[in-house]
PDB file of N, CA and C in Angstrom:
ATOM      1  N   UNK A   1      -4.576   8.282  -7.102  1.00  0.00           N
ATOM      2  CA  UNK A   1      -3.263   8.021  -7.607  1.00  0.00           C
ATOM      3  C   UNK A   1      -3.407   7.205  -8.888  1.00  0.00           C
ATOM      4  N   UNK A   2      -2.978   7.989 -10.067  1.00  0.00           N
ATOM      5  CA  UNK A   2      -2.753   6.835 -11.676  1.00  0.00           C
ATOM      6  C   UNK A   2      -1.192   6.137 -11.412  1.00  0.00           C
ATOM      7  N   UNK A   3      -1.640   5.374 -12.198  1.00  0.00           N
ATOM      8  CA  UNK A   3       0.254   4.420 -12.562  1.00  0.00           C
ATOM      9  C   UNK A   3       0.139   4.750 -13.807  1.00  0.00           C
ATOM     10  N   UNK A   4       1.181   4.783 -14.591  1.00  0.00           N
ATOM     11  CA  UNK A   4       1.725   4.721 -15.865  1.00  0.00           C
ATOM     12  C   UNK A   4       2.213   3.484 -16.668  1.00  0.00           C
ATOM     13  N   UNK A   5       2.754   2.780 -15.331  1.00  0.00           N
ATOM     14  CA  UNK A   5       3.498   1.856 -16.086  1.00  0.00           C
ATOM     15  C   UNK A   5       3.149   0.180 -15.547  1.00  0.00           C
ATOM     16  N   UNK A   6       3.182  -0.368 -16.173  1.00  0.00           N
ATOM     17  CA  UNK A   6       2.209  -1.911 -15.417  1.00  0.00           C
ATOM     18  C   UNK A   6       3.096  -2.578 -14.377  1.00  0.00           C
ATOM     19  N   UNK A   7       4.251  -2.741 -14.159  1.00  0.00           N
ATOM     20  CA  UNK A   7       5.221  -3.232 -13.630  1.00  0.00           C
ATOM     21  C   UNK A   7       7.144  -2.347 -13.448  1.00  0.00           C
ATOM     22  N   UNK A   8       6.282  -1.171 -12.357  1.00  0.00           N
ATOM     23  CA  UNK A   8       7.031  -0.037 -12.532  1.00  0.00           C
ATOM     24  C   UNK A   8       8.499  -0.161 -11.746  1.00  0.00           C
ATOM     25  N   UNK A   9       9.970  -0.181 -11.774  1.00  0.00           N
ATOM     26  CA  UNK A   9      10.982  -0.204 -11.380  1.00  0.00           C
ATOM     27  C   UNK A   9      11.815   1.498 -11.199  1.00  0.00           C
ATOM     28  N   UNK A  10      12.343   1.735 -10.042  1.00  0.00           N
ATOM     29  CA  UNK A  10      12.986   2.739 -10.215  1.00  0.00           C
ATOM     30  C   UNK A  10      14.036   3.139 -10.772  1.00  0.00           C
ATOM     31  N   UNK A  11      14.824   2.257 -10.879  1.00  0.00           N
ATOM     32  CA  UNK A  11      16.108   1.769 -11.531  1.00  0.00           C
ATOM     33  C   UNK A  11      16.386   1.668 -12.776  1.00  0.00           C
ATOM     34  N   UNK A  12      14.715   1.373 -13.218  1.00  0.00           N
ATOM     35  CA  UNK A  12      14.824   1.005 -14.962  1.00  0.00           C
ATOM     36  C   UNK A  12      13.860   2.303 -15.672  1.00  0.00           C
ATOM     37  N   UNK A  13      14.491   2.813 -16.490  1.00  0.00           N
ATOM     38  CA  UNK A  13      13.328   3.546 -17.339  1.00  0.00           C
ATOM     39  C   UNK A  13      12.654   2.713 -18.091  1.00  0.00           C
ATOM     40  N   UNK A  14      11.597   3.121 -18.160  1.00  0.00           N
ATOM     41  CA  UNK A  14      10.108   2.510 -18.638  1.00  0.00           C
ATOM     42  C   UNK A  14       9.200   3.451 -19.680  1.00  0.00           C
ATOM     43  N   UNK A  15       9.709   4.492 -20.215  1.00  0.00           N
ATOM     44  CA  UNK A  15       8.973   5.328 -20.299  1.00  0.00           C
ATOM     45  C   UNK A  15       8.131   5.264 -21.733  1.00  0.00           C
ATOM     46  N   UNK A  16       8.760   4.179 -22.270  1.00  0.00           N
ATOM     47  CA  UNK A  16       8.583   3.142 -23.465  1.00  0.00           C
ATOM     48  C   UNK A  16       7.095   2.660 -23.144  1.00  0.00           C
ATOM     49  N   UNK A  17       7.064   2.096 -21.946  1.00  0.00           N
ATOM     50  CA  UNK A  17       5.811   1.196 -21.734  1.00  0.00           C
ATOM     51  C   UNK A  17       4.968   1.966 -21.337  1.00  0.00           C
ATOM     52  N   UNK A  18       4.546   3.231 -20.968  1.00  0.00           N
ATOM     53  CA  UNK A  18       3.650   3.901 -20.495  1.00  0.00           C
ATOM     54  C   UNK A  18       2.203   3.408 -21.287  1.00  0.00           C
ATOM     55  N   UNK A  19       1.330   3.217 -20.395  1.00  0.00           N
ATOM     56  CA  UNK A  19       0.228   2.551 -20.629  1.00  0.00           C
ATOM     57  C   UNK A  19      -1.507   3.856 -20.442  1.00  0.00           C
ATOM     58  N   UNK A  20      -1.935   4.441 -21.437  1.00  0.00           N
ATOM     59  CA  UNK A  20      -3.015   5.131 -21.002  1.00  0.00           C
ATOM     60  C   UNK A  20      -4.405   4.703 -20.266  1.00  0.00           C
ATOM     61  N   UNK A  21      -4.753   5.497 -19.273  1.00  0.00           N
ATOM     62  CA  UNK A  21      -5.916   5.438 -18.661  1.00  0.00           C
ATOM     63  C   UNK A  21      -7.400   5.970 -19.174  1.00  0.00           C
ATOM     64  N   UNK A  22      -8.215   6.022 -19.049  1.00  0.00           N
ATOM     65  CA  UNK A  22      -9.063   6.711 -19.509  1.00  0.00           C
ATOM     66  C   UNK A  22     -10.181   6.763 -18.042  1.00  0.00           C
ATOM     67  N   UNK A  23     -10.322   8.053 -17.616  1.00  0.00           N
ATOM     68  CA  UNK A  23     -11.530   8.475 -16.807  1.00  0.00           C
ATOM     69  C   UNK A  23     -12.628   9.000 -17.570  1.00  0.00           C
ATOM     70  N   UNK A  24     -13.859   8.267 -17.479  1.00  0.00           N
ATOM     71  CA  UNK A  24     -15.295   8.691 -18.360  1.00  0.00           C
ATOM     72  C   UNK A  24     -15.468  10.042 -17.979  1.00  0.00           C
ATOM     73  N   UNK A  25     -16.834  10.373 -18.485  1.00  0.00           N
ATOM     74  CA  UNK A  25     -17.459  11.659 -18.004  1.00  0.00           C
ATOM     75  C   UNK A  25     -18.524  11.247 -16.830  1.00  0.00           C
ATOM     76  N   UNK A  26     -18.111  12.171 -15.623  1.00  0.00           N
ATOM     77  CA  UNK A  26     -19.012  11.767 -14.269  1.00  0.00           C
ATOM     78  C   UNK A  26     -18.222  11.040 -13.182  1.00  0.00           C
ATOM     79  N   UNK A  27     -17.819  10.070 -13.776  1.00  0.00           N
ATOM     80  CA  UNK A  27     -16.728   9.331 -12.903  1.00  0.00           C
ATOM     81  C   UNK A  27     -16.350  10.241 -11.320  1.00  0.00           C
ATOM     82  N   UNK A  28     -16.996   8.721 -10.159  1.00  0.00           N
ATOM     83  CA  UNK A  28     -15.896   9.701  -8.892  1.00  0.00           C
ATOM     84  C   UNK A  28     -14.758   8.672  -8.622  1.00  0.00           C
ATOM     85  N   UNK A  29     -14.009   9.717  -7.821  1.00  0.00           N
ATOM     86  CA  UNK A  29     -13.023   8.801  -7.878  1.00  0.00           C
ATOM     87  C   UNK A  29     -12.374   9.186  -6.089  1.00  0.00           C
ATOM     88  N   UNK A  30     -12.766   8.076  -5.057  1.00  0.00           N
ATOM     89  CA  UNK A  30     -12.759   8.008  -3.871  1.00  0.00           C
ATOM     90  C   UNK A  30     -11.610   8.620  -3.520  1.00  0.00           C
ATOM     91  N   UNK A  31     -11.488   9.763  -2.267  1.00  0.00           N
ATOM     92  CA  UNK A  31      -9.974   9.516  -1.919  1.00  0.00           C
ATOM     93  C   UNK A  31      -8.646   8.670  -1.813  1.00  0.00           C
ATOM     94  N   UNK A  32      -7.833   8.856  -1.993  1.00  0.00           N
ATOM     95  CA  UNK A  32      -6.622   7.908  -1.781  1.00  0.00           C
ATOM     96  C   UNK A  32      -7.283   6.566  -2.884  1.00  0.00           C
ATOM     97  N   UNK A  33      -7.706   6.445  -3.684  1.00  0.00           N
ATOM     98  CA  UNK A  33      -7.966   5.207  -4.408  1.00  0.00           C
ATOM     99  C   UNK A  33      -6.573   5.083  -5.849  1.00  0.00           C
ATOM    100  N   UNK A  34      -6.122   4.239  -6.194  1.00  0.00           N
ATOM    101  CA  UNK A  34      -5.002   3.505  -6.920  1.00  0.00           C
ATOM    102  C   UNK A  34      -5.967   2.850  -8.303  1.00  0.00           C
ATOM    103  N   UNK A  35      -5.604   4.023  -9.576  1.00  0.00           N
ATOM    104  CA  UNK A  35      -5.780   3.318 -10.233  1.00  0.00           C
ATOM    105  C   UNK A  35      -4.586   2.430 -11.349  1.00  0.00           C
ATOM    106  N   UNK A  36      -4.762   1.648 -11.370  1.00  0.00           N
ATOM    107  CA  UNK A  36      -3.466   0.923 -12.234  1.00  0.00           C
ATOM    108  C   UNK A  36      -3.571   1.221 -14.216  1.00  0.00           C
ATOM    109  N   UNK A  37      -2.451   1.549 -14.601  1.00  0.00           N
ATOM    110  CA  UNK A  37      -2.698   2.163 -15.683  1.00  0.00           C
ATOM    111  C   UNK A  37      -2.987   0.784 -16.896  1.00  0.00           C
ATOM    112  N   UNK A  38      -3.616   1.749 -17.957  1.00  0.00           N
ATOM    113  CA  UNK A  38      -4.245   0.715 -19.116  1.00  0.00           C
ATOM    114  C   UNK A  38      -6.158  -0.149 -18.835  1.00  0.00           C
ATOM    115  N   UNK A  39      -6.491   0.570 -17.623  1.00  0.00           N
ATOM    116  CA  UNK A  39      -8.260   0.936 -16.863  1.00  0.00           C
ATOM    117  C   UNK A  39      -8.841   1.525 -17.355  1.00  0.00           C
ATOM    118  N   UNK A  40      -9.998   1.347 -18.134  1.00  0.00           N
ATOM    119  CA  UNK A  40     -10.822   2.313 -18.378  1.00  0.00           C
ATOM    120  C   UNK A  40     -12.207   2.589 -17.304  1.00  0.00           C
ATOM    121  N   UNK A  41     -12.026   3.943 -16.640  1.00  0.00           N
ATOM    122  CA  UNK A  41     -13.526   3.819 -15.493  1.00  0.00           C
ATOM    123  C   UNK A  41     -14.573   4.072 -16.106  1.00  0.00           C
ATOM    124  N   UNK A  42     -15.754   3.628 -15.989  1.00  0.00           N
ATOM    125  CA  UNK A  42     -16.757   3.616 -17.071  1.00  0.00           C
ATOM    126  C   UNK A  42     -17.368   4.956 -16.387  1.00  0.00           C
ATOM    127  N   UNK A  43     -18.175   5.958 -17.173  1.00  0.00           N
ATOM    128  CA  UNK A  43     -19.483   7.168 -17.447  1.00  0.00           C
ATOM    129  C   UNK A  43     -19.928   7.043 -15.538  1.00  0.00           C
ATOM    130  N   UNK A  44     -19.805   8.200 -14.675  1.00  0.00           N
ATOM    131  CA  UNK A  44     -20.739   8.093 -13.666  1.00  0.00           C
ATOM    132  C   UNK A  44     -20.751   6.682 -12.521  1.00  0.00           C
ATOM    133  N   UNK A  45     -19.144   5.972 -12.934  1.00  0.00           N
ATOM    134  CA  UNK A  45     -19.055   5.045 -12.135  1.00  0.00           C
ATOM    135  C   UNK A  45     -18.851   5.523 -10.480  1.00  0.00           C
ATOM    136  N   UNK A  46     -18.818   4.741  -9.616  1.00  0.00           N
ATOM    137  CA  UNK A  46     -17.881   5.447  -8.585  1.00  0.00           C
ATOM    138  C   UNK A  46     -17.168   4.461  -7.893  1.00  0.00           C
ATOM    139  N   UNK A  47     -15.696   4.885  -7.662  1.00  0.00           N
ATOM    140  CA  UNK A  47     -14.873   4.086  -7.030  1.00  0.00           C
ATOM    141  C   UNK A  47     -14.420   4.522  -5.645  1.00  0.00           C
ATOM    142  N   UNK A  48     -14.728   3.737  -4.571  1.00  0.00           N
ATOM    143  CA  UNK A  48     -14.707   4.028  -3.196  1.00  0.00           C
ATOM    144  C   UNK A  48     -13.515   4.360  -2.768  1.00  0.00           C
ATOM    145  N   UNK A  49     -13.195   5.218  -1.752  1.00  0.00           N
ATOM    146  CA  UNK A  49     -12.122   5.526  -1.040  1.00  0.00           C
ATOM    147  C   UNK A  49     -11.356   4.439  -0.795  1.00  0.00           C
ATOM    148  N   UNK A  50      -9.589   4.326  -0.988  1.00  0.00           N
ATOM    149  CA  UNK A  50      -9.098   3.608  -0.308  1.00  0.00           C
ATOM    150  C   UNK A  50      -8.798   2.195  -1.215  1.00  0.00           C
ATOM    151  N   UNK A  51      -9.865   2.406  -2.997  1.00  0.00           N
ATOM    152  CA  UNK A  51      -9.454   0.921  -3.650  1.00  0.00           C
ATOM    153  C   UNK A  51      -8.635   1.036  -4.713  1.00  0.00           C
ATOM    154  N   UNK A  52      -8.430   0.048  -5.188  1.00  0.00           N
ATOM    155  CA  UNK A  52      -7.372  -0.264  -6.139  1.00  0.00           C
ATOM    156  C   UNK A  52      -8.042  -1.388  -6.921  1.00  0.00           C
ATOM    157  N   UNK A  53      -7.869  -0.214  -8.300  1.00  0.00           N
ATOM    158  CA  UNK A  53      -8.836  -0.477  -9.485  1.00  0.00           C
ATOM    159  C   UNK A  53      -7.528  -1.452 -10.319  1.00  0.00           C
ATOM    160  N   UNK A  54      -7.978  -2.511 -10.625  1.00  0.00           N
ATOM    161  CA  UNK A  54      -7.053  -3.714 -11.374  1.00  0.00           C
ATOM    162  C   UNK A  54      -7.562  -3.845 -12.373  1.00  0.00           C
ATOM    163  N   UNK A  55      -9.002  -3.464 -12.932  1.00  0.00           N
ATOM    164  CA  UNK A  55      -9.912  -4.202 -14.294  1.00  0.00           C
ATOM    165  C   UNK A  55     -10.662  -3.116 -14.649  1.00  0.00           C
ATOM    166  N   UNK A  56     -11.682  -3.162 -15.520  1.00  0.00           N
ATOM    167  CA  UNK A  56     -12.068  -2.246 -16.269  1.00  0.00           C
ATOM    168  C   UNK A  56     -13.241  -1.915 -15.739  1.00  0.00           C
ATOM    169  N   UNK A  57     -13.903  -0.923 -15.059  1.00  0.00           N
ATOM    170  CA  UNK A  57     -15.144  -0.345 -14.316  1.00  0.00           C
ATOM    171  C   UNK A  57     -16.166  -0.159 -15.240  1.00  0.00           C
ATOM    172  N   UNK A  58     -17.415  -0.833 -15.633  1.00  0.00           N
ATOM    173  CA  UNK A  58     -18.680  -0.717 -16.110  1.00  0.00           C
ATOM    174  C   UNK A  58     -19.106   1.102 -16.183  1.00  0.00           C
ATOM    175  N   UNK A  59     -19.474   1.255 -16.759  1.00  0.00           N
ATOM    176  CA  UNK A  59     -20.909   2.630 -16.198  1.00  0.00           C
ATOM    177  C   UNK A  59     -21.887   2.591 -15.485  1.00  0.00           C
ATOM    178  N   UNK A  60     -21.642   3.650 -14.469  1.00  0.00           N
ATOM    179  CA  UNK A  60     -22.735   3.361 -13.256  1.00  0.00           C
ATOM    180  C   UNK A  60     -22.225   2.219 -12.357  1.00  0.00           C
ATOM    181  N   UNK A  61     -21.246   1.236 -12.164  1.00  0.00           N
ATOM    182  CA  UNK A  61     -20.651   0.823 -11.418  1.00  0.00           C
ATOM    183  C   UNK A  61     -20.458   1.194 -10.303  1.00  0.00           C
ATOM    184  N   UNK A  62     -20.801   0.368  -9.086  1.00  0.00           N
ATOM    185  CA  UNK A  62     -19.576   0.495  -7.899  1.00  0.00           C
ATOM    186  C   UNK A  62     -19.182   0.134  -7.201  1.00  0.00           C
ATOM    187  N   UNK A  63     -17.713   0.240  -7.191  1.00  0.00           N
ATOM    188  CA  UNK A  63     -16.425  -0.664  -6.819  1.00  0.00           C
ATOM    189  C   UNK A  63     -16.066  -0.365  -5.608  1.00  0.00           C
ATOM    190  N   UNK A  64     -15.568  -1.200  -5.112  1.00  0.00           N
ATOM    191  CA  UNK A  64     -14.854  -1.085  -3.401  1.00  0.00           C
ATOM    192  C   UNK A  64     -13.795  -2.049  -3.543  1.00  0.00           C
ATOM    193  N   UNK A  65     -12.648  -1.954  -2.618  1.00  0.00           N
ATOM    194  CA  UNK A  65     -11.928  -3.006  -1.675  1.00  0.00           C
ATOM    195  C   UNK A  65     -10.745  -2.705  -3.016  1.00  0.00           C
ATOM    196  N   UNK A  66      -9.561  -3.824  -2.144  1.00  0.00           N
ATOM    197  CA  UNK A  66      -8.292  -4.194  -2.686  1.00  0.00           C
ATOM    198  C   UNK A  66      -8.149  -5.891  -2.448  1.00  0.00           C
ATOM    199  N   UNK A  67      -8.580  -5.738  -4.015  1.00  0.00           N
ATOM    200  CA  UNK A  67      -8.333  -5.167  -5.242  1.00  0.00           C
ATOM    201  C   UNK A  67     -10.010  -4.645  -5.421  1.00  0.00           C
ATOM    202  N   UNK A  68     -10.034  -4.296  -5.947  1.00  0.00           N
ATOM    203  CA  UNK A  68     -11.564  -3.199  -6.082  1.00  0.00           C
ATOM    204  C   UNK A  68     -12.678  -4.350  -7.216  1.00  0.00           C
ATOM    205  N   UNK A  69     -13.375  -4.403  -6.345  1.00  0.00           N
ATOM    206  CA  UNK A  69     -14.759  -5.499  -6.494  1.00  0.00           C
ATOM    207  C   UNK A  69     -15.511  -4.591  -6.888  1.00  0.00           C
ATOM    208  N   UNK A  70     -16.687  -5.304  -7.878  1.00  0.00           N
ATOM    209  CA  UNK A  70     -18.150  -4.791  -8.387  1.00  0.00           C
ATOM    210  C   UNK A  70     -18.877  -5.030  -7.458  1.00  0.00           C
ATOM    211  N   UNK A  71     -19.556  -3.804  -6.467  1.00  0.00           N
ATOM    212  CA  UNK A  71     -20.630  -4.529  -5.601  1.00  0.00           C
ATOM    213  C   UNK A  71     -21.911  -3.780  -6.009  1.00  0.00           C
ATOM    214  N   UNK A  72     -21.954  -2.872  -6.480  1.00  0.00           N
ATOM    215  CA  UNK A  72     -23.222  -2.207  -7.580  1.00  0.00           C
ATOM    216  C   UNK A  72     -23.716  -1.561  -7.993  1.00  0.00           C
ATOM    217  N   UNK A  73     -24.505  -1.157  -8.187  1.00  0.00           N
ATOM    218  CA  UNK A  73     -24.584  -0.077  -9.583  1.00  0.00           C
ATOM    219  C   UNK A  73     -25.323   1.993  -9.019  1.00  0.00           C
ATOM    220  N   UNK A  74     -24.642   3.023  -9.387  1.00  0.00           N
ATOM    221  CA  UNK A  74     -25.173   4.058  -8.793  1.00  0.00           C
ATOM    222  C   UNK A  74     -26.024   5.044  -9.650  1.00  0.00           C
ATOM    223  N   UNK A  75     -26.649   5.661  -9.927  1.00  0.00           N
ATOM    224  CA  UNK A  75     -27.228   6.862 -10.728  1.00  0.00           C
ATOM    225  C   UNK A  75     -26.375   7.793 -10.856  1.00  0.00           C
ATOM    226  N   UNK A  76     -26.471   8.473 -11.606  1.00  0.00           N
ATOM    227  CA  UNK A  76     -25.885   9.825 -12.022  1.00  0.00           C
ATOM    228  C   UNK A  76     -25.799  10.615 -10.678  1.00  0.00           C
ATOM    229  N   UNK A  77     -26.727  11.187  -9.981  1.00  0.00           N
ATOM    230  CA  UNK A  77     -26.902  11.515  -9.131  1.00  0.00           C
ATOM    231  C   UNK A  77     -26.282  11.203  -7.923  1.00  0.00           C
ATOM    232  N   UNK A  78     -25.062  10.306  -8.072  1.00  0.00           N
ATOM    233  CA  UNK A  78     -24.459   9.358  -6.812  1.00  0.00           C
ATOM    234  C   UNK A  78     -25.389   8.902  -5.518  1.00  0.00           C
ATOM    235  N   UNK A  79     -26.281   8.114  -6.396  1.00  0.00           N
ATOM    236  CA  UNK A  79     -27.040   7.127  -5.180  1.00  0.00           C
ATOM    237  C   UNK A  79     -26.944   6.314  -5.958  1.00  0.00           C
ATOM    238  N   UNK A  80     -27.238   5.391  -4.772  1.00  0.00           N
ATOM    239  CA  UNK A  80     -26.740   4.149  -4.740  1.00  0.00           C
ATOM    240  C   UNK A  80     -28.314   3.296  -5.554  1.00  0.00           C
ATOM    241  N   UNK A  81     -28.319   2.500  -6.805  1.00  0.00           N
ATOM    242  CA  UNK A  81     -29.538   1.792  -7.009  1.00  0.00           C
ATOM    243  C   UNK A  81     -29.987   1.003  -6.806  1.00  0.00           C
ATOM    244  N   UNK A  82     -31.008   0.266  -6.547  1.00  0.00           N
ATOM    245  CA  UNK A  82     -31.592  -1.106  -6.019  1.00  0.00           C
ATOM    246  C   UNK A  82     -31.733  -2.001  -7.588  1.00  0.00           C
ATOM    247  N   UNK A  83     -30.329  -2.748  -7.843  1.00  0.00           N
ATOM    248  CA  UNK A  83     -30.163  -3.439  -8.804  1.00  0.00           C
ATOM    249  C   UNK A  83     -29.718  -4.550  -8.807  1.00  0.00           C
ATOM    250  N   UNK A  84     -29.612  -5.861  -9.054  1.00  0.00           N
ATOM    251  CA  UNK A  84     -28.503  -6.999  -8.737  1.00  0.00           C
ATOM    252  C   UNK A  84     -27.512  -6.526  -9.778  1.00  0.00           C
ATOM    253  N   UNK A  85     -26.653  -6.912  -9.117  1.00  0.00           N
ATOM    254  CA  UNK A  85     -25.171  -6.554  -9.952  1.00  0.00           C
ATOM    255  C   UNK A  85     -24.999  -7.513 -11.592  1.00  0.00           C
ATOM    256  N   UNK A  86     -25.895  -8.711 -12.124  1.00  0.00           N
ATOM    257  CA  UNK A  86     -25.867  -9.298 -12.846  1.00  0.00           C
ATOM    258  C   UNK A  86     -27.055  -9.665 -13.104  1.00  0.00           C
ATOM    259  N   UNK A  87     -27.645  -9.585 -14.511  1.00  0.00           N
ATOM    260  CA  UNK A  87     -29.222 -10.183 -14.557  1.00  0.00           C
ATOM    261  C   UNK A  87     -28.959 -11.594 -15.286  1.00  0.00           C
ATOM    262  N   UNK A  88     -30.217 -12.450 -14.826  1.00  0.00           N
ATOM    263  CA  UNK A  88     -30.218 -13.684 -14.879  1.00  0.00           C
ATOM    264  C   UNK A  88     -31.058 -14.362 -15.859  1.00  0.00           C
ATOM    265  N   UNK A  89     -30.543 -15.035 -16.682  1.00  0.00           N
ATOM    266  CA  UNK A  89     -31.583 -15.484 -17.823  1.00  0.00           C
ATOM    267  C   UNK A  89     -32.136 -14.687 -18.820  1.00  0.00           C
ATOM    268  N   UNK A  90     -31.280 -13.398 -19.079  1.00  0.00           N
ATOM    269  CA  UNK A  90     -31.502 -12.616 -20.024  1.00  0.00           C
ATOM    270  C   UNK A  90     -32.376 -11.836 -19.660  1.00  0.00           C
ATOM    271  N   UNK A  91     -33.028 -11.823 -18.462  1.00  0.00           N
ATOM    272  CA  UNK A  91     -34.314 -10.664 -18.029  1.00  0.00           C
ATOM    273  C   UNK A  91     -33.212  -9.433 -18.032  1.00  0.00           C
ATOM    274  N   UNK A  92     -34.730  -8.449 -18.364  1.00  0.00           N
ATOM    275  CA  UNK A  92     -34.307  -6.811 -17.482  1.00  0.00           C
ATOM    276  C   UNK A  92     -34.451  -6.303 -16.686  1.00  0.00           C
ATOM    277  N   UNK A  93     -33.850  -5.508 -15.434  1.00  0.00           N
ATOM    278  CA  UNK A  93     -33.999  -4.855 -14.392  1.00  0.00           C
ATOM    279  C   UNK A  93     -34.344  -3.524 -14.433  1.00  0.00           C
ATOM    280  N   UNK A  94     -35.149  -2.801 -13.630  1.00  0.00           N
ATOM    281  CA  UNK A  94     -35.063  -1.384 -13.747  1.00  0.00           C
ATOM    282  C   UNK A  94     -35.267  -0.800 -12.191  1.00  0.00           C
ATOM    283  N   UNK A  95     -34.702   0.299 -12.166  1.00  0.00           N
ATOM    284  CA  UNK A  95     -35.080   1.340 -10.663  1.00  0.00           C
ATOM    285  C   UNK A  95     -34.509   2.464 -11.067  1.00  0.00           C
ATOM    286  N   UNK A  96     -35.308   3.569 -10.081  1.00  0.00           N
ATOM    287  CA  UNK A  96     -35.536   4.934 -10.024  1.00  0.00           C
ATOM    288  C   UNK A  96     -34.488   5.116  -9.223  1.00  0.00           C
ATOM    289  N   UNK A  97     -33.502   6.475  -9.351  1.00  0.00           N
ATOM    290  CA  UNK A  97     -32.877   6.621  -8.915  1.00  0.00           C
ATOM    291  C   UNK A  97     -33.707   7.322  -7.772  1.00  0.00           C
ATOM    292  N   UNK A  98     -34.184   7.364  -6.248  1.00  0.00           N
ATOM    293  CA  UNK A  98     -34.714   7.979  -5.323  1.00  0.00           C
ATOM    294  C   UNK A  98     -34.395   9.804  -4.928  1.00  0.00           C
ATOM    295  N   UNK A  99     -33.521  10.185  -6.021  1.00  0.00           N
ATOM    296  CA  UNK A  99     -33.170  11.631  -5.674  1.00  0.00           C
ATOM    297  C   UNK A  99     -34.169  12.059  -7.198  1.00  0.00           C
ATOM    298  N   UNK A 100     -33.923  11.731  -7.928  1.00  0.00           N
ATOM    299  CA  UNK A 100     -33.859  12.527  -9.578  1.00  0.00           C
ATOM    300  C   UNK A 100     -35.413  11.681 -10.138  1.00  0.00           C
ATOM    301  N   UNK A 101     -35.806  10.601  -9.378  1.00  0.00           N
ATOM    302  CA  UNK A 101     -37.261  10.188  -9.900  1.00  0.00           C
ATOM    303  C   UNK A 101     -36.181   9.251 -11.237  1.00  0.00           C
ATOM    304  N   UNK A 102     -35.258   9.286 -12.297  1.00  0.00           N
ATOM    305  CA  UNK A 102     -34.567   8.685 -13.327  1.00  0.00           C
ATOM    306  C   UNK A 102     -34.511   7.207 -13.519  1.00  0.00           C
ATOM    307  N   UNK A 103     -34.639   6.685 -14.336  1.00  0.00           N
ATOM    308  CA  UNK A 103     -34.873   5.445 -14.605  1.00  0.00           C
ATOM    309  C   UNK A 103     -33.903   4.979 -14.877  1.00  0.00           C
ATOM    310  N   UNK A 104     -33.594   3.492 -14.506  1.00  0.00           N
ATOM    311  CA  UNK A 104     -32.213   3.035 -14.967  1.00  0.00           C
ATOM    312  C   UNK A 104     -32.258   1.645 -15.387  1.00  0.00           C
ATOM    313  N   UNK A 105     -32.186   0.955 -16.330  1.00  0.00           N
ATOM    314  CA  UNK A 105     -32.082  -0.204 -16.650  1.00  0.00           C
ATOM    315  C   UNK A 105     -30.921  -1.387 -16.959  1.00  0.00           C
ATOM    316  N   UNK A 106     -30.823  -2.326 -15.949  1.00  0.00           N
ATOM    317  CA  UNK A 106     -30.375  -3.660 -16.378  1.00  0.00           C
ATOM    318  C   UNK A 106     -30.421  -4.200 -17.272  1.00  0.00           C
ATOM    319  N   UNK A 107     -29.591  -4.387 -18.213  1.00  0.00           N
ATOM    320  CA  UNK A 107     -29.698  -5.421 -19.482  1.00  0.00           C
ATOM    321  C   UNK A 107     -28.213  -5.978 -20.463  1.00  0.00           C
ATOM    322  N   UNK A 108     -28.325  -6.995 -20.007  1.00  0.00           N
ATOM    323  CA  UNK A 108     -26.730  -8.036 -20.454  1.00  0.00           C
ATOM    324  C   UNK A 108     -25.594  -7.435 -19.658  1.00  0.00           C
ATOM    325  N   UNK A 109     -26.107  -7.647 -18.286  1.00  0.00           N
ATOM    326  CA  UNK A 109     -24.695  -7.021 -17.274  1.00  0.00           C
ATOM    327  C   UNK A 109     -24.635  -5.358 -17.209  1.00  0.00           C
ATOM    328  N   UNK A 110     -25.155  -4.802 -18.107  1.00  0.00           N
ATOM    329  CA  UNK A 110     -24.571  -3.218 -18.183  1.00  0.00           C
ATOM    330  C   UNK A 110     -25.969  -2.072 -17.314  1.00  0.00           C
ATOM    331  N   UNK A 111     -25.975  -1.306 -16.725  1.00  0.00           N
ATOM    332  CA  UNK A 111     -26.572  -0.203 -16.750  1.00  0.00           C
ATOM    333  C   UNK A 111     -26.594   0.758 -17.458  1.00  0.00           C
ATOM    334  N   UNK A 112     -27.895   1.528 -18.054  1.00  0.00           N
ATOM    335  CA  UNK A 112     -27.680   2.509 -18.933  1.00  0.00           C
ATOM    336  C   UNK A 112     -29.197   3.183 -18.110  1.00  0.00           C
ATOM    337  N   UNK A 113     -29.113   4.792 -18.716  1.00  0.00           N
ATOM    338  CA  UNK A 113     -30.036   5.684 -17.919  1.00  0.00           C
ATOM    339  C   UNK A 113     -31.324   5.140 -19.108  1.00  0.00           C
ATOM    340  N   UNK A 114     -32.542   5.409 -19.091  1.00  0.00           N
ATOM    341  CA  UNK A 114     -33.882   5.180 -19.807  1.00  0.00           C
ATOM    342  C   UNK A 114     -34.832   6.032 -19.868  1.00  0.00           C
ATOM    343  N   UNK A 115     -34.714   6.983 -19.247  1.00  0.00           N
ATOM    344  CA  UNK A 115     -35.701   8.337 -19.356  1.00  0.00           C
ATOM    345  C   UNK A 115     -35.206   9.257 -18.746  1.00  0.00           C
ATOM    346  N   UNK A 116     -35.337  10.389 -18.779  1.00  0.00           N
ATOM    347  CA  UNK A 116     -35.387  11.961 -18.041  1.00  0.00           C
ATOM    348  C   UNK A 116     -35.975  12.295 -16.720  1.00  0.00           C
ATOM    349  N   UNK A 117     -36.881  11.529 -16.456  1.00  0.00           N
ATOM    350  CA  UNK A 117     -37.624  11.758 -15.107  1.00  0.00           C
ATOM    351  C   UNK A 117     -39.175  10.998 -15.787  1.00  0.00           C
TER     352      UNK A 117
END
């Protein structure tokens, strides 16, 4: 489910305030999940069944609950990666996605892919 409008009334037209969304490329998007409009879901994120997206979804992200939390990061491939959700002291992280052999790297909060196989 998208919203359009940030603070939607039935009574009142709004159609003034309509606010755009943007879904990346890859992006899943859980059954029954609520996204609130003016969100951007980041590239290959995935958002779990059942949440409600309030903030802006990373790439490779993944989100759960209401209101929909970062709990961590997936491959292209929708598995799940062995990453901390935040790196510490400026280090880098990396792991293989276990389906695709693909490399994925940690660096300043973000995931991005690093090789082909």
């Amino acid at each position: 489910m998208f919203t359009n409008v940030y603070n939607p009334r039935s009574a009142i037209a709004r159609k003034d305030e309509y606010r755009d969304t943007l879904v990346s490329k890859g992006a899943t998007l859980g059954a029954n999940c609520t996204i609130v409009c003016s969100v951007t879901i980041g590239k290959y994120s995935f958002v779990g069944a059942g949440s409600v997206v309030t903030i802006h979804v990373p790439d490779y992200a993944l989100v759960l609950g209401v209101p929909a939390r970062h709990v961590g990061w997936m491959s292209e491939h929708g598995v799940r990666l062995k990453l901390p959700l935040k790196n510490k002291n400026g280090s880098a992280f990396s792991a293989k996605c276990p389906e695709t052999r693909i490399k994925y790297q940690l660096l300043d909060s973000l995931v991005r892919k690093v090789d082909c196989g």
